[in-house]
Protein backbone atom coordinates (compact mmCIF):
# COMPACT_ATOMS: atom_id res chain seq x y z
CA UNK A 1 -36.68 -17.50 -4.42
CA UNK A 2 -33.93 -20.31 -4.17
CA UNK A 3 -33.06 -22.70 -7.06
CA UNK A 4 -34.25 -26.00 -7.03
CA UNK A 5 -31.63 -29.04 -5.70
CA UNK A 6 -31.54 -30.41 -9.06
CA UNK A 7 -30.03 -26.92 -10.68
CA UNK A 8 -27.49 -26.48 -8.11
CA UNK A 9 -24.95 -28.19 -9.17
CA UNK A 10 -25.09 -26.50 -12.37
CA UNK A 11 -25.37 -23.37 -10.83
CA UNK A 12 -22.37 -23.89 -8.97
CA UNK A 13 -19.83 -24.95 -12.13
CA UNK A 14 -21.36 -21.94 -13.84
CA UNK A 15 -20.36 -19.76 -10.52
CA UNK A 16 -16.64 -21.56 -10.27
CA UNK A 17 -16.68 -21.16 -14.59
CA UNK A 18 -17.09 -16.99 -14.26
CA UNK A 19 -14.43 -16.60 -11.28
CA UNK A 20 -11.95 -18.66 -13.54
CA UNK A 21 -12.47 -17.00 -16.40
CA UNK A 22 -10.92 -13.30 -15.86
CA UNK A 23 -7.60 -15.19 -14.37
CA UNK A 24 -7.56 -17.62 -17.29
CA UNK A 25 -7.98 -14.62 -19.64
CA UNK A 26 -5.27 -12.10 -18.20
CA UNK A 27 -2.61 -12.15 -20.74
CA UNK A 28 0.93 -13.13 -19.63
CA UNK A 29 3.13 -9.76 -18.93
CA UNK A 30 7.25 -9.89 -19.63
CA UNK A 31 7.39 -8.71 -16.40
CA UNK A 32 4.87 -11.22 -14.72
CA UNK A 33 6.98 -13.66 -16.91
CA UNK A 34 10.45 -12.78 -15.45
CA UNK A 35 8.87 -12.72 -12.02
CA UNK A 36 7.69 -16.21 -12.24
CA UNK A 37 10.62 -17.44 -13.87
CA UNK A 38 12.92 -16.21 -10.33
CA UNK A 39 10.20 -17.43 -8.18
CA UNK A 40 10.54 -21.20 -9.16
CA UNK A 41 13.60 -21.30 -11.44
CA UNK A 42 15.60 -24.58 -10.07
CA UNK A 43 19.39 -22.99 -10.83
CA UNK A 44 18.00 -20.28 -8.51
CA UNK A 45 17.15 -22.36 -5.80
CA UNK A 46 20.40 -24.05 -6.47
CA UNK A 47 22.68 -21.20 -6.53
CA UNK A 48 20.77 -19.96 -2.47
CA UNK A 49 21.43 -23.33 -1.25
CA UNK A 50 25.33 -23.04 -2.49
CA UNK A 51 25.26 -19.36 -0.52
CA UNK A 52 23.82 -21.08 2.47
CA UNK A 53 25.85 -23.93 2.45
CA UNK A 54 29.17 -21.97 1.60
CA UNK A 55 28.13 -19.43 4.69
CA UNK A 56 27.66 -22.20 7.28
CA UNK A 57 30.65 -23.53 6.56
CA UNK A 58 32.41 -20.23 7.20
CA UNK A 59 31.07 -19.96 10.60
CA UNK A 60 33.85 -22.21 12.10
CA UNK A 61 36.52 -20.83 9.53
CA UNK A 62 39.76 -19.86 11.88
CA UNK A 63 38.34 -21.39 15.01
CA UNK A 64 40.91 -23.37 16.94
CA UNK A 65 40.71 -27.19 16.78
CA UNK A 66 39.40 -29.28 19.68
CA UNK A 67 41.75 -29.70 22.62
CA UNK A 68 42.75 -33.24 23.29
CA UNK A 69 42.56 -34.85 26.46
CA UNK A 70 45.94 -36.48 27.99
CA UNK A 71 45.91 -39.66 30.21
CA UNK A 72 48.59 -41.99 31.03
CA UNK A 73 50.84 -43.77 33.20
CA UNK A 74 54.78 -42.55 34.04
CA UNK A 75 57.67 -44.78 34.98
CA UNK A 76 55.80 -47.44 36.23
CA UNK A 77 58.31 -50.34 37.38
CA UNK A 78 58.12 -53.48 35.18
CA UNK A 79 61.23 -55.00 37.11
CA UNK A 80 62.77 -54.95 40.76
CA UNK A 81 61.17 -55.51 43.83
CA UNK A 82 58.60 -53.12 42.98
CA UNK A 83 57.64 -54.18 39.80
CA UNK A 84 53.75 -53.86 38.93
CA UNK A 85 53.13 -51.67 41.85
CA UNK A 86 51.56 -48.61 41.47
CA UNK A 87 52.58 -46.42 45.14
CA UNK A 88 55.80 -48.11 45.75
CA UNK A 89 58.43 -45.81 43.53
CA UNK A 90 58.33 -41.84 43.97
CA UNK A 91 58.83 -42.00 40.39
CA UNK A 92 55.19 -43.64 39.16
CA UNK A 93 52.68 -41.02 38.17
CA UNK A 94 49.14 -41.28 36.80
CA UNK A 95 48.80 -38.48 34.45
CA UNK A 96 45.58 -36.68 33.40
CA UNK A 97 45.66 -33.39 31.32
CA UNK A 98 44.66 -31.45 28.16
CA UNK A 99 46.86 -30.25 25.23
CA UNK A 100 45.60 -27.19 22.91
CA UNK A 101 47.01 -26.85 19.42
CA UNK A 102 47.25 -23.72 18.12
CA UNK A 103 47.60 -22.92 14.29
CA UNK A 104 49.51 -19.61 13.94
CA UNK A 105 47.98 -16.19 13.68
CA UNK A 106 48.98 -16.12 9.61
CA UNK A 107 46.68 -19.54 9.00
CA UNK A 108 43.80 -18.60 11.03
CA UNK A 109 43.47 -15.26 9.27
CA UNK A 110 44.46 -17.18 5.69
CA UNK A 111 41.19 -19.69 6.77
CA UNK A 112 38.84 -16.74 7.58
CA UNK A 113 39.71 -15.16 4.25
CA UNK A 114 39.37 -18.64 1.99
CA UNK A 115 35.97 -18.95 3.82
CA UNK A 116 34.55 -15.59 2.98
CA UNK A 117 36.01 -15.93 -0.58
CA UNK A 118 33.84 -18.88 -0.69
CA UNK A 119 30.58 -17.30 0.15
CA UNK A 120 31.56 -14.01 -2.06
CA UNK A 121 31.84 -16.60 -4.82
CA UNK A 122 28.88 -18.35 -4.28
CA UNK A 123 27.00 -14.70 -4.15
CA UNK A 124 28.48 -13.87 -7.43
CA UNK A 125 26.88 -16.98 -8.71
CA UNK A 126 23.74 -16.03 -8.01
CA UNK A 127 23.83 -13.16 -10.03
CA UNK A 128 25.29 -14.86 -12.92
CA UNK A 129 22.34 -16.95 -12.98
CA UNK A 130 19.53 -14.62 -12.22
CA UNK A 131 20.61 -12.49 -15.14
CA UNK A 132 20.85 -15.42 -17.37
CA UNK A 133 17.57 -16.65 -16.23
CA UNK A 134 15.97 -13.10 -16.70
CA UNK A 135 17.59 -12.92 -20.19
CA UNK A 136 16.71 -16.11 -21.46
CA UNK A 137 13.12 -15.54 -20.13
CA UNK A 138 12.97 -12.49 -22.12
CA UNK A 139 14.02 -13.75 -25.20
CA UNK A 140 11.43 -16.68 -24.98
CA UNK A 141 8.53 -14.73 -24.27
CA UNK A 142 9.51 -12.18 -27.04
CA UNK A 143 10.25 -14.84 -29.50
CA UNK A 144 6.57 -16.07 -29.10
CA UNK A 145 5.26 -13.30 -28.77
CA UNK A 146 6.14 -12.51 -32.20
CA UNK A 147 5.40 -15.56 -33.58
CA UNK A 148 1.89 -14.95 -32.62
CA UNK A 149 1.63 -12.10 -34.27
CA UNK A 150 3.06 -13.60 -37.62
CA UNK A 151 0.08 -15.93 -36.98
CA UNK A 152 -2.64 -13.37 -36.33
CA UNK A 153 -1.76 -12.51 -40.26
CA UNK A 154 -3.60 -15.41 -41.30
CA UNK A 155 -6.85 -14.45 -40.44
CA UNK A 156 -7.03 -11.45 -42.83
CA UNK A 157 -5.38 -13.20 -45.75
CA UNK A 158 -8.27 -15.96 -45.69
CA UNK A 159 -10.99 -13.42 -45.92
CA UNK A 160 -8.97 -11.37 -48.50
CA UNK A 161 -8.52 -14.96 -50.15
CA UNK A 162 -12.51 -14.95 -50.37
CA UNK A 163 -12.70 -11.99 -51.86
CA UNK A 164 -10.36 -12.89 -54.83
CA UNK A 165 -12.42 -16.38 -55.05
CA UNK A 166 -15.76 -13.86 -55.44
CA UNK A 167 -13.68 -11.94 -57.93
CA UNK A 168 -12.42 -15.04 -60.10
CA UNK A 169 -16.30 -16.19 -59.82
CA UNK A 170 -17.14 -13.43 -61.29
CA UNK A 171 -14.83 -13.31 -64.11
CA UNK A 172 -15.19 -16.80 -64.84
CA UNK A 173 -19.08 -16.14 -65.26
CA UNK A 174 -18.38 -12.99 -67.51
CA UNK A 175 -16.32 -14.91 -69.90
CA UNK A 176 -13.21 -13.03 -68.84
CA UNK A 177 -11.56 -16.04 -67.15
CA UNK A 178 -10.66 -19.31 -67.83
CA UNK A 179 -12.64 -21.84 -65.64
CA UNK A 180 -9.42 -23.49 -64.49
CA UNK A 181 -8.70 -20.04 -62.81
CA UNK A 182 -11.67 -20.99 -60.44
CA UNK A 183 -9.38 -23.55 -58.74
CA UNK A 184 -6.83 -21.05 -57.82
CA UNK A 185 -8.78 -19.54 -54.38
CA UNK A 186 -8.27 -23.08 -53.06
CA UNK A 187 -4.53 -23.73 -54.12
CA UNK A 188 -4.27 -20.38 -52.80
CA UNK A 189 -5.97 -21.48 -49.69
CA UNK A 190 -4.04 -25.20 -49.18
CA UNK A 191 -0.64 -22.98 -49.55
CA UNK A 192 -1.71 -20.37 -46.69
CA UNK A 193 -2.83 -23.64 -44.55
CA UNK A 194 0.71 -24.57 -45.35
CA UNK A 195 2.27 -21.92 -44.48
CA UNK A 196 0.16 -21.45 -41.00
CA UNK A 197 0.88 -24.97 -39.99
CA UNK A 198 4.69 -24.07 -40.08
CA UNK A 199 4.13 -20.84 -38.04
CA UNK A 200 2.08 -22.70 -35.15
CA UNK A 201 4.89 -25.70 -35.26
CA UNK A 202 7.47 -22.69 -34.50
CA UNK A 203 4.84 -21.09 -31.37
CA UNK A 204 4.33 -24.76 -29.80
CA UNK A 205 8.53 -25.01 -30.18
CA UNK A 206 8.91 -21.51 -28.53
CA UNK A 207 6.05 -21.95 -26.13
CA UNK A 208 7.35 -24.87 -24.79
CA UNK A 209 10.91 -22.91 -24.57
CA UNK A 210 8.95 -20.37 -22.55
CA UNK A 211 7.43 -23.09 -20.11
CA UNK A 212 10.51 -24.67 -19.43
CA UNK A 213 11.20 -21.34 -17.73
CA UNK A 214 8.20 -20.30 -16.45
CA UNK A 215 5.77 -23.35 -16.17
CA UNK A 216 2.15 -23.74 -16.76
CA UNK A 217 1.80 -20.28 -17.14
CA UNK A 218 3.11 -20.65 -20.55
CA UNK A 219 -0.05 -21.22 -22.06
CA UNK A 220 -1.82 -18.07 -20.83
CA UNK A 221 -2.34 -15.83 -23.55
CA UNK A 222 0.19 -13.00 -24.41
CA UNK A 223 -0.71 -9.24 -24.23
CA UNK A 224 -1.27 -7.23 -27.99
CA UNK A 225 1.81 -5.01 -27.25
CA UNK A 226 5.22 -6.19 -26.04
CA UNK A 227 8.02 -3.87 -24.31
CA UNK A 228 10.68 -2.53 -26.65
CA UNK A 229 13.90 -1.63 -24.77
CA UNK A 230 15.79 1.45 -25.63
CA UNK A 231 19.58 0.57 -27.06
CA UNK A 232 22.29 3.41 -26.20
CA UNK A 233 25.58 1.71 -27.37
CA UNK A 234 27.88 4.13 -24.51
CA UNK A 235 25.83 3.48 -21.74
CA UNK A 236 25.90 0.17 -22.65
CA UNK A 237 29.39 -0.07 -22.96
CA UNK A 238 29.76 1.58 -19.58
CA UNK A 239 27.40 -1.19 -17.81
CA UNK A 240 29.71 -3.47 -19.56
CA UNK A 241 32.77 -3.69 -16.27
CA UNK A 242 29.40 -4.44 -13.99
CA UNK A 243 28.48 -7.81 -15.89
CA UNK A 244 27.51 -10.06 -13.80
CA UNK A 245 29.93 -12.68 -15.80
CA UNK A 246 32.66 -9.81 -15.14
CA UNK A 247 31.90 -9.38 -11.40
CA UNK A 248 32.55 -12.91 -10.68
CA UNK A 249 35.50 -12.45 -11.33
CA UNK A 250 36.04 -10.09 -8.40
CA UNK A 251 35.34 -13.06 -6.27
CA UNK A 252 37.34 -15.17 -8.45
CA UNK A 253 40.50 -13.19 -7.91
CA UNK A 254 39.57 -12.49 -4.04
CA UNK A 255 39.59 -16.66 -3.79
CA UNK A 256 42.77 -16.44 -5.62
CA UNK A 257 44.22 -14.09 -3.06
CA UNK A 258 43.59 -16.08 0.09
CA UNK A 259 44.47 -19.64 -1.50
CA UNK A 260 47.69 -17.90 -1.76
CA UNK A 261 47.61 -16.33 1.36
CA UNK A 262 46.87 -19.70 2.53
CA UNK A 263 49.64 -20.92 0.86
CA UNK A 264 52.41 -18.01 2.47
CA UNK A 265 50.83 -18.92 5.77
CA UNK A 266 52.50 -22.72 6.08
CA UNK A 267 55.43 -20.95 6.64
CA UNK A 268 54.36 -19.84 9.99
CA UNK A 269 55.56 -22.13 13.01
CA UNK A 270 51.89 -23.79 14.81
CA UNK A 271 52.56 -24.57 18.42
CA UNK A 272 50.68 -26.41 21.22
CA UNK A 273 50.05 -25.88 24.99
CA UNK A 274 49.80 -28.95 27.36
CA UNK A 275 48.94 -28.95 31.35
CA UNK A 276 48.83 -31.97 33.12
CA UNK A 277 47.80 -33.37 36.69
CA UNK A 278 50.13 -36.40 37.92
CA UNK A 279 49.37 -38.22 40.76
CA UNK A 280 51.58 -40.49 42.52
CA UNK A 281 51.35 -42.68 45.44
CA UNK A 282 50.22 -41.66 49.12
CA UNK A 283 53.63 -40.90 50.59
CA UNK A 284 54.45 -38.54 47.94
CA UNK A 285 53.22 -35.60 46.78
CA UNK A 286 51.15 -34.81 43.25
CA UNK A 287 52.53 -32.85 40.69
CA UNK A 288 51.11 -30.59 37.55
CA UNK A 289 53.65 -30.18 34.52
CA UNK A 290 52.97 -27.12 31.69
CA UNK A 291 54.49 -28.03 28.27
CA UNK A 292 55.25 -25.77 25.28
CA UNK A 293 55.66 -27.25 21.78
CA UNK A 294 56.83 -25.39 19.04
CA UNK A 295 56.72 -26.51 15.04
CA UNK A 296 60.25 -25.97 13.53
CA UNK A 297 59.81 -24.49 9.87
CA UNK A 298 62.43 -26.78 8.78
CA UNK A 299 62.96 -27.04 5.18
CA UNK A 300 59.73 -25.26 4.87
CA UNK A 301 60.36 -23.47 1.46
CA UNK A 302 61.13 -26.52 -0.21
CA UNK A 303 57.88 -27.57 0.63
CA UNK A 304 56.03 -24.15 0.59
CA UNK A 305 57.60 -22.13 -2.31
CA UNK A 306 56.47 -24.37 -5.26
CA UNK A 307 53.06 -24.34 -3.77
CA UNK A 308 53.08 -20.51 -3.40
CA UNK A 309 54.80 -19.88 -7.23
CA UNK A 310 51.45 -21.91 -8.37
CA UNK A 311 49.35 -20.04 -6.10
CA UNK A 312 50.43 -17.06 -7.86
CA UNK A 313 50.46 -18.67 -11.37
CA UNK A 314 46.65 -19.68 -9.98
CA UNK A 315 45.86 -15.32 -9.44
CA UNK A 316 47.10 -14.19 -12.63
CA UNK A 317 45.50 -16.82 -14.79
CA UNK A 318 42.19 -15.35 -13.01
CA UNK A 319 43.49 -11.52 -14.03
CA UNK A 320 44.14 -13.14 -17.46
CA UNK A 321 40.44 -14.93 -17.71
CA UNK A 322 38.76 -11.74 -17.00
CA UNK A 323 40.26 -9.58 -19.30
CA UNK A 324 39.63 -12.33 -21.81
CA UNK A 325 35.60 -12.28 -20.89
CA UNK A 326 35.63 -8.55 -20.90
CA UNK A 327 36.62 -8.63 -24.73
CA UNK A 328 34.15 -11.40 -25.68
CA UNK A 329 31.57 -9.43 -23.87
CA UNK A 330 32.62 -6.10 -25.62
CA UNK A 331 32.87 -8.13 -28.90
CA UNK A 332 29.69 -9.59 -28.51
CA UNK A 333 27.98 -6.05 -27.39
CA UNK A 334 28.99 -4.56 -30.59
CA UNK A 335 27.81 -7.35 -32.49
CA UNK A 336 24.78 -7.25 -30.87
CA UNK A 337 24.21 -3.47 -31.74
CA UNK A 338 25.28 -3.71 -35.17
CA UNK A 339 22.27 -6.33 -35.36
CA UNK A 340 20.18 -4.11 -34.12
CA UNK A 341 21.16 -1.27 -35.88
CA UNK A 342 20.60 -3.24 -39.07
CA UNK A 343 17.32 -4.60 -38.68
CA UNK A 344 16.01 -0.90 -37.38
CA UNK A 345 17.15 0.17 -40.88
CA UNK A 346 15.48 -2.80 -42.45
CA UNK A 347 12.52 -2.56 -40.94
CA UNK A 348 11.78 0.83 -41.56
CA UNK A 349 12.47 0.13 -45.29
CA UNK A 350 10.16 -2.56 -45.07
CA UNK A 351 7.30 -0.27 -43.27
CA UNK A 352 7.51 2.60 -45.54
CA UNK A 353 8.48 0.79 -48.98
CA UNK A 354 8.19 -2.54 -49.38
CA UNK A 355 4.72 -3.27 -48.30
CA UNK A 356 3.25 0.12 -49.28
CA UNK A 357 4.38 -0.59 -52.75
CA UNK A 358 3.67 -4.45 -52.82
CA UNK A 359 0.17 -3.38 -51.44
CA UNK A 360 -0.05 -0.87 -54.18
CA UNK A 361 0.90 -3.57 -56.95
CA UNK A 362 -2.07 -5.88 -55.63
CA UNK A 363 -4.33 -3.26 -56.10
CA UNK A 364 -3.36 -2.44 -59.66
CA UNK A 365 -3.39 -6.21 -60.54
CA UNK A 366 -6.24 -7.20 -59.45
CA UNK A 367 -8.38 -3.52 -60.94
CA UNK A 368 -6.60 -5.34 -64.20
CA UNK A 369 -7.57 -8.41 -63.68
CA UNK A 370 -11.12 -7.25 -63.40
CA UNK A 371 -10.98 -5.42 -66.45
CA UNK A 372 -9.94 -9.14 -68.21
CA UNK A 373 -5.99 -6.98 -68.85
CA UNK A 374 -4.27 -9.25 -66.33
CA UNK A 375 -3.74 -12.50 -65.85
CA UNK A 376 -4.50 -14.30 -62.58
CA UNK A 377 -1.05 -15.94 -62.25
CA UNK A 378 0.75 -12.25 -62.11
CA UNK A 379 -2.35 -11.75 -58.96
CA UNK A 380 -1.26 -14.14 -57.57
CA UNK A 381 2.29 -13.38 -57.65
CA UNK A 382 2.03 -9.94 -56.11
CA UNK A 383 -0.58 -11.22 -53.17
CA UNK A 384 2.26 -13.84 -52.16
CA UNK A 385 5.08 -10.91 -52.39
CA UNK A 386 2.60 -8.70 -50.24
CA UNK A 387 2.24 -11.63 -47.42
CA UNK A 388 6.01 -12.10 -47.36
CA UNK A 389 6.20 -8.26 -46.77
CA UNK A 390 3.90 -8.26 -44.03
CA UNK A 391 5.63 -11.33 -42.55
CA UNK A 392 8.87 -10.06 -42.91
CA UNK A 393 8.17 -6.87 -41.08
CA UNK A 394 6.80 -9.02 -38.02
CA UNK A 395 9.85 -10.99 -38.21
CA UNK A 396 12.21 -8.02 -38.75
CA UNK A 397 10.72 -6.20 -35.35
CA UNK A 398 10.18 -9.40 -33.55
CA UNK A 399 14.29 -9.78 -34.08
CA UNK A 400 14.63 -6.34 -33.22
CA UNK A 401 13.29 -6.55 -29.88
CA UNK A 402 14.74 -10.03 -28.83
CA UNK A 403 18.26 -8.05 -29.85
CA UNK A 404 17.53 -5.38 -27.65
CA UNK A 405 16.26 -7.06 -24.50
CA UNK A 406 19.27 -9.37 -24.99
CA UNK A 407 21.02 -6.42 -24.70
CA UNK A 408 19.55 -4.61 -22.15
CA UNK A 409 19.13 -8.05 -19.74
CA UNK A 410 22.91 -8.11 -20.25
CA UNK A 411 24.38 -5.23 -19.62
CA UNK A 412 21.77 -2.45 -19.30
CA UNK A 413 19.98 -3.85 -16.16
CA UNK A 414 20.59 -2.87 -12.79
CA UNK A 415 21.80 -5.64 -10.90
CA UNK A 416 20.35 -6.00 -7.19
């Protein structure tokens, strides 16, 4: 039996409504996150175009230029009786040709290199930014992610926050209570609503960090669990010469080599090949001439040397740059593990003590305040320590795991 024409159309939103729905409701992965933030990050796209621009301009590198074509007249009389004639004096020539500079061996090699240099640079710039990209991503999603779960707290502290406004009811009704202590399940209440507002201002701030990096997909859900990245100080300290930051400068310092290359090649004498076709008049005979020029290096160190001394100047500074990034890095790797080996310790402290016992305290409060020995104000007191406990722990391992996929995108990843 087929549905009617008028229920159709409702049929069909309800069809398109239950395909959307599983997409809408898969949760967004890290890994589906640092995939989408490659795909259609713009300082990606930027840093291809630079290889492919840098690349097709090497093509050409240490090709020789265009020839140049020769024509003109030779000793053609302006005075005498054969003055403005063009066949009268054996002399007179019309002269076609070509002429072929040719840059010396040392400059054409010193080209190929500066063009390859180029490209190797512009590689190594890609992978500067890709692990940036993947870093930053990672720290995003992580940062909401545990934001999130800070949030999810909420929820249990409002019905626990019934349950004490039940209790107080009770005790107010008994006689054991003051009836101003029946307003305290709402203060209670306006502070938690306080406190929750501030949490969701801090996920909008980091989900909006997160779709700068990965779009729309920002606002998919995220999953319950989030990877936690293992953190072995030597082995990061041994991925630590293979930094992307650090292997730039490999291309760096190549660069510097063939600008000074470059630089030693202008010593080198060019030269230049001519052959030419003359033609003269009918009663004499044509003629083809072959000409050599040579470039005299004439007072070519004064102009050369200073160039090559800063050319020089130019390769260590790069030597000296790099060893300066290699300490920052190494000075911020052990900062970043001496984070991380701090808020490990803290956090286990604040698992296994500090909300066990503030949980514990609650309990014995609030049996006291039920048995009229307690007053609500030292209740109230302990539940506010207990849900700064739980917070902090959520804060303590969110940290924790943006310090160690900071330092595993940095320098425990394999690079491609």
């Amino acid at each position: 039996m087929f549905p009617s024409p008028a229920c159709r159309p409702a049929l069909a939103v309800a069809a398109a409504l239950c395909l959307a729905w599983p997409a809408a409701a898969q949760p967004l992965l890290l890994e589906d996150a640092l995939q989408i933030a490659e795909r259609d990050a713009p300082r990606l796209a930027m840093a291809r175009a630079d290889i492919a621009a840098t690349s097709s301009e090497a093509l050409p590198a240490g090709a020789l230029p265009n020839p140049r074509l020769i024509a003109g007249l030779d000793n053609f009389p302006v005075t005498g009786a054969e003055r403005g004639l063009f066949d009268r004096d054996f002399m007179t020539m019309q002269r076609i040709g070509v002429m072929q500079e040719v840059p010396s061996a040392a400059k054409r090699r010193a080209a190929v290199a500066q063009a390859e240099a180029e490209v190797a640079v512009s590689r190594a710039g890609l992978g500067v930014a890709r692990q940036q990209l993947r870093r930053e991503t990672a720290t995003a999603w992580l940062s909401l992610w545990s934001l999130e779960r800070r949030n999810g707290v909420f929820a249990a502290l409002e019905h626990e926050n019934q349950l004490l406004a039940m209790t107080i009811t009770a005790q107010v009704a008994s006689g054991r209570a003051e009836p101003a202590d029946a307003l305290a399940p709402a203060q209670e209440a306006a502070q938690l609503a306080d406190r929750r507002d501030a949490l969701r201002r801090d996920s909008a701030k980091a989900r909006a960090g997160l779709r700068r990096l990965v779009g729309e997909s920002a606002g998919l859900p995220l999953p319950e669990q989030a990877p936690e990245f293992a953190v072995d100080p030597s082995q990061l300290h041994e991925h630590l010469a293979v930094h992307p930051e650090v292997e730039a400068f490999t291309a760096q310092t190549r660069r510097a080599e063939a600008a000074l290359a470059e630089a030693e090649a202008r010593k080198s004498s060019d030269w230049s090949v001519e052959v030419a076709y003359q033609r003269r008049g009918g009663q004499f005979g044509d003629m083809v001439s072959l000409q050599f020029n040579f470039e005299l290096p004439i007072g070519s160190d004064q102009r050369n040397d200073p160039v090559i001394a800063a050319r020089r100047l130019a390769e260590e500074r790069v030597a000296s740059e790099r060893e300066a990034l290699v300490r920052d890095h190494a000075q911020e790797l052990d900062s970043d593990v001496a984070e991380w080996t701090a808020l490990t310790s803290q956090l286990e402290r604040a698992r296994g003590q500090a909300v066990p016992l503030a949980q514990q305290k609650v309990d014995l409060l609030l049996a006291g305040y039920a048995a009229g020995r307690v007053r609500l104000v030292e209740v109230l007191a302990a539940r506010r320590d207990l849900l700064d406990q739980r917070l902090r722990v959520l804060e303590l391992d969110g940290e924790r795991r943006v310090v160690a996929a900071r330092l595993h995108f940095a320098y425990g990843e394999e690079q491609p």
